[in-house]
Protein backbone atom coordinates (compact mmCIF):
# COMPACT_ATOMS: atom_id res chain seq x y z
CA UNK A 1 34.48 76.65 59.18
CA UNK A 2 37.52 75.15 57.98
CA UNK A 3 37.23 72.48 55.33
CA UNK A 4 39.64 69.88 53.38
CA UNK A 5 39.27 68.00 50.98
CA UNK A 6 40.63 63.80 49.75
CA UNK A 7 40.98 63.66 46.39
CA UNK A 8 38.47 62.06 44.45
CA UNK A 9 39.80 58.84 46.22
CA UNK A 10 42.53 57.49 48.35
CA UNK A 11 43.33 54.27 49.58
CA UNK A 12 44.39 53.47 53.27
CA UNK A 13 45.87 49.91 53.09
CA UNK A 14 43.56 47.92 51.14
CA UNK A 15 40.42 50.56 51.98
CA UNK A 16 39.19 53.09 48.75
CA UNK A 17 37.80 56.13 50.81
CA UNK A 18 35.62 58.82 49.24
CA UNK A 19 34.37 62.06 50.23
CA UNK A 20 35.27 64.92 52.04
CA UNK A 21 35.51 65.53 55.88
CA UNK A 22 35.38 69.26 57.46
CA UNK A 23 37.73 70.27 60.88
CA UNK A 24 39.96 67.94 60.67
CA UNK A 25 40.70 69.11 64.44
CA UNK A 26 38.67 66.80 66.22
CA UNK A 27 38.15 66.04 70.04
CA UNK A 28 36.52 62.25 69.86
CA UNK A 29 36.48 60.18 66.50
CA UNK A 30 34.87 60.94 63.41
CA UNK A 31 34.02 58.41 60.94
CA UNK A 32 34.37 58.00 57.19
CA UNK A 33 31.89 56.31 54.95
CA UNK A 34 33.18 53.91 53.04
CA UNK A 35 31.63 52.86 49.65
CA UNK A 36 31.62 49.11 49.25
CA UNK A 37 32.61 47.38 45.46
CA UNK A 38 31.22 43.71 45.06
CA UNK A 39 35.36 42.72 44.85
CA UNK A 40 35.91 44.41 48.42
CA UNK A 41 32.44 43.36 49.78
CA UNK A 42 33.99 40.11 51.63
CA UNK A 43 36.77 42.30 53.23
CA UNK A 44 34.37 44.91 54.33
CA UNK A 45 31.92 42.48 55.76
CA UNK A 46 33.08 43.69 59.45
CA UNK A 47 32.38 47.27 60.48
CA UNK A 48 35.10 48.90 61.00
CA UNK A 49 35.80 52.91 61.32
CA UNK A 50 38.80 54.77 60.37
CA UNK A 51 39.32 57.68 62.84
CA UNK A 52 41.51 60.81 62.22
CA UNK A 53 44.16 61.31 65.08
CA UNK A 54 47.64 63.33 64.82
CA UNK A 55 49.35 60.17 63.39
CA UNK A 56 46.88 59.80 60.58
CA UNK A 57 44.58 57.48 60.00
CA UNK A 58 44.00 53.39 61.43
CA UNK A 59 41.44 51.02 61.13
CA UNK A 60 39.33 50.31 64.33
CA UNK A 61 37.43 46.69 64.46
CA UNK A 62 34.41 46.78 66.01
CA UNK A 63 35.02 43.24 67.80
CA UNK A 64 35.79 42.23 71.30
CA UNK A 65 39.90 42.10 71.90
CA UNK A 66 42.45 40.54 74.62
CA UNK A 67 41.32 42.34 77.29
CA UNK A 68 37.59 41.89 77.09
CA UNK A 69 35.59 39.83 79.27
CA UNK A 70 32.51 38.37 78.48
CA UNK A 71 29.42 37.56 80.98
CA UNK A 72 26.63 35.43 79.11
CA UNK A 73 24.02 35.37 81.85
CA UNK A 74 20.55 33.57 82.06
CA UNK A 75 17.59 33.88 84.50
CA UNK A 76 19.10 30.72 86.84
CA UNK A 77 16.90 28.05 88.19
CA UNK A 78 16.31 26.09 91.38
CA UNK A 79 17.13 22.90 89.04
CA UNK A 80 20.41 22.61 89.56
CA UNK A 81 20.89 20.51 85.70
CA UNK A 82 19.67 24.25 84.23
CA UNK A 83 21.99 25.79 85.67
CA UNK A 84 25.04 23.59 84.65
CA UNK A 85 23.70 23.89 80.85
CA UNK A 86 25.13 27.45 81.30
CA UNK A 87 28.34 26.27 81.78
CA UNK A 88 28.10 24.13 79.09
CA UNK A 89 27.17 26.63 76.70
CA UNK A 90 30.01 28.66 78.11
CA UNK A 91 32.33 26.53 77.47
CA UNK A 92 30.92 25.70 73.97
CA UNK A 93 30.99 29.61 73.11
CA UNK A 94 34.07 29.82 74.62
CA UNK A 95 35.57 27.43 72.22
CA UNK A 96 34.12 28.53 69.14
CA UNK A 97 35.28 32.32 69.56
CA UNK A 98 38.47 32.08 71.06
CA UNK A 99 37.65 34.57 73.23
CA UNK A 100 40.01 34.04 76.40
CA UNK A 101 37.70 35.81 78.84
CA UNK A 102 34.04 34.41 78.97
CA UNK A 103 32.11 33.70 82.17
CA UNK A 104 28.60 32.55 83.39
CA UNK A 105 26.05 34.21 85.70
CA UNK A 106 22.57 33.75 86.81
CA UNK A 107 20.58 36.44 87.37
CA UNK A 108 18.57 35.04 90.65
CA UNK A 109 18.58 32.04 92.37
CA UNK A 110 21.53 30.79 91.80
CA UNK A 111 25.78 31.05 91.45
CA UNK A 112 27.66 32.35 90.00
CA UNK A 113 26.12 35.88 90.17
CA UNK A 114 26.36 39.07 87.83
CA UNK A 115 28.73 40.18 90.69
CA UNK A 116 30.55 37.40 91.02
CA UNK A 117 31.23 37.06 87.21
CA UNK A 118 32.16 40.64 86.80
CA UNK A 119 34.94 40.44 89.17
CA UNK A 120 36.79 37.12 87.34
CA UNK A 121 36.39 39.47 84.21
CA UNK A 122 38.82 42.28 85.63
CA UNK A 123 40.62 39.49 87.70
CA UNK A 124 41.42 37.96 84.83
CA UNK A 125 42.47 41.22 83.11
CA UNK A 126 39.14 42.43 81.40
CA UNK A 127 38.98 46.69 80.72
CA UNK A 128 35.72 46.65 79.59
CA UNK A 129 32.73 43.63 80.44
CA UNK A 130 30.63 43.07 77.83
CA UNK A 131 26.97 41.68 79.47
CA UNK A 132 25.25 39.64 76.89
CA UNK A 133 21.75 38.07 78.09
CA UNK A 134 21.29 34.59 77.10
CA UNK A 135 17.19 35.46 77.15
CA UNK A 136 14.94 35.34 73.97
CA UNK A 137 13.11 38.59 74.32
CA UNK A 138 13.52 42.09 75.79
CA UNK A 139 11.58 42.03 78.87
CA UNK A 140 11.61 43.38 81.95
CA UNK A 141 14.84 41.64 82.89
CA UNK A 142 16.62 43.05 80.04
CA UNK A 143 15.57 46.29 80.46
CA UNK A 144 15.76 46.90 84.48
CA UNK A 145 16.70 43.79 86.38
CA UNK A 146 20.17 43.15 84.97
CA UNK A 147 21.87 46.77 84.08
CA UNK A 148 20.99 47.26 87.56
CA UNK A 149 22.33 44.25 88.60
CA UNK A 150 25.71 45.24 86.63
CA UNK A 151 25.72 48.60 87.40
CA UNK A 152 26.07 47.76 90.99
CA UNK A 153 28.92 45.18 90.28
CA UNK A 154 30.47 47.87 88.46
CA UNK A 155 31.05 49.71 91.57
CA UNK A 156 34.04 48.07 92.85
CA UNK A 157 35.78 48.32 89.92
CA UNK A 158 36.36 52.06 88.66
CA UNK A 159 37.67 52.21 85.41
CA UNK A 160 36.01 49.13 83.97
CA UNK A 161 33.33 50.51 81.20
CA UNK A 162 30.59 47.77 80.32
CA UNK A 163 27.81 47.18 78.36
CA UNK A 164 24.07 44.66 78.13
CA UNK A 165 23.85 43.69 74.68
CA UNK A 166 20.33 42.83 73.40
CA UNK A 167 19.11 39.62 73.41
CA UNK A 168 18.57 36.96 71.31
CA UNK A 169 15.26 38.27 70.00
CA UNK A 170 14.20 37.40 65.92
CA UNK A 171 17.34 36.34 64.87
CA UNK A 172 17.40 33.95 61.59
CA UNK A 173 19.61 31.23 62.99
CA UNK A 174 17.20 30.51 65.84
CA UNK A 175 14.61 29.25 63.35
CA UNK A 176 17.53 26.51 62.04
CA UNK A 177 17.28 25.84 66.31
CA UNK A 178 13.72 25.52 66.73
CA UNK A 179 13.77 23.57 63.06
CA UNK A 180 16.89 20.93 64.48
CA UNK A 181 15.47 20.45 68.12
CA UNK A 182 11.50 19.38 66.48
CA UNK A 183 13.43 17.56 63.92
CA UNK A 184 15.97 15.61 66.61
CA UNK A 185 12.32 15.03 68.83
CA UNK A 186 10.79 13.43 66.24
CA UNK A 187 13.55 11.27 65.24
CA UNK A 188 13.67 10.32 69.08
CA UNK A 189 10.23 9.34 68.87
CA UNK A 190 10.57 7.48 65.81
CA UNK A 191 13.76 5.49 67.51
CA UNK A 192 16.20 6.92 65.20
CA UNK A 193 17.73 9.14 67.62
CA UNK A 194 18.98 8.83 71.78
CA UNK A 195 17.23 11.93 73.49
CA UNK A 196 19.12 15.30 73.87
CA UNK A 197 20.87 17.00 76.62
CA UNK A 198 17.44 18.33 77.73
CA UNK A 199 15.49 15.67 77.58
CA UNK A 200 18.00 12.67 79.00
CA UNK A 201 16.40 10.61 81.43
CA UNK A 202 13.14 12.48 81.77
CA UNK A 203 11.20 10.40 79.52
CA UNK A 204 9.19 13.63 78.27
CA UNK A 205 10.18 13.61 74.65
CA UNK A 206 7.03 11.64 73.34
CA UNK A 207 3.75 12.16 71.77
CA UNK A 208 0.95 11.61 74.54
């Protein structure tokens, strides 16, 4: 097999890369491993690729671009004030990423559907749909209910690649959640706090 070889190391922009890659002649992307320095650990916090092509090499972000759309979709509910939460979150995500393309969807029981939302993606200029389930755990929604759901909005829209990111699962951030909505409760209760979004007006948040 034909082989080449980097020198001992190169740089690529601000990128050291070490090693040695065989066929250079490739058909899809290969990717070089990169060995991290505590000065360069900040800039390499991202993955990123570099992938061999005629021109030479580039950097590839792993990270949503322009013409990405984003569907964050929930179970939906027959309680219509659910439902609007997932707007609000929407827009909240929305305006923290800067992504330009971001819509909600319910999976059952109410609108917008998984349908519905994937075609204001591509109306809105999307090439690929990323599907990311605003559930805690992988159950059987995750695994069956919606790639079938976006599979079959995918239909009407050749082209368009997507994919159903996991869900939230065991994440550390969503103990600092759990740990500021028991805190916020029990400064509620205390009457140091007005109730939250998901409490207002129900009276629930109380010991009994």
């Amino acid at each position: 097999m034909d082989s080449f070889s980097f020198p001992s190391q190169f740089t690529v922009g601000r990128v050291s890369v070490w090693g040695t890659l065989e066929n250079p002649r490739w058909g899809f992307p290969r990717f070089v491993k990169l060995q991290q320095n505590p000065a360069k650990r900040r800039f390499l916090s991202k993955n990123f690729c570099l992938t061999a092509n005629s021109d030479g090499f580039r950097r590839e972000m792993h990270g949503l671009g322009d013409r990405d759309g984003v569907i964050i979709v929930d179970h939906g509910s027959r309680r219509q004030e659910s439902n609007l939460m997932l707007n609000e979150f929407v827009a909240m995500f929305r305006e923290r990423t800067g992504y330009p393309i971001v819509e909600p969807a319910h999976m059952e029981l109410a609108e917008p559907s998984i349908k519905d939302a994937f075609n204001l993606c591509v109306q809105q200029g999307a090439h690929r749909v990323i599907v990311s389930p605003y559930f805690l755990f992988p159950g059987r929604h995750w695994y069956k209910d919606i790639p079938s759901l976006t599979a079959e909005a995918a239909k009407e829209h050749p082209g368009i690649s997507y994919i159903v990111t996991a869900p939230l699962g065991l994440h550390e951030k969503i103990v600092d959640v759990v740990n500021d909505r028991i805190k916020h409760c029990l400064s509620h209760v205390a009457g140091d706090a007005d109730e939250c979004a998901a409490c207002s007006g129900t009276g629930r948040c109380r010991f009994y």
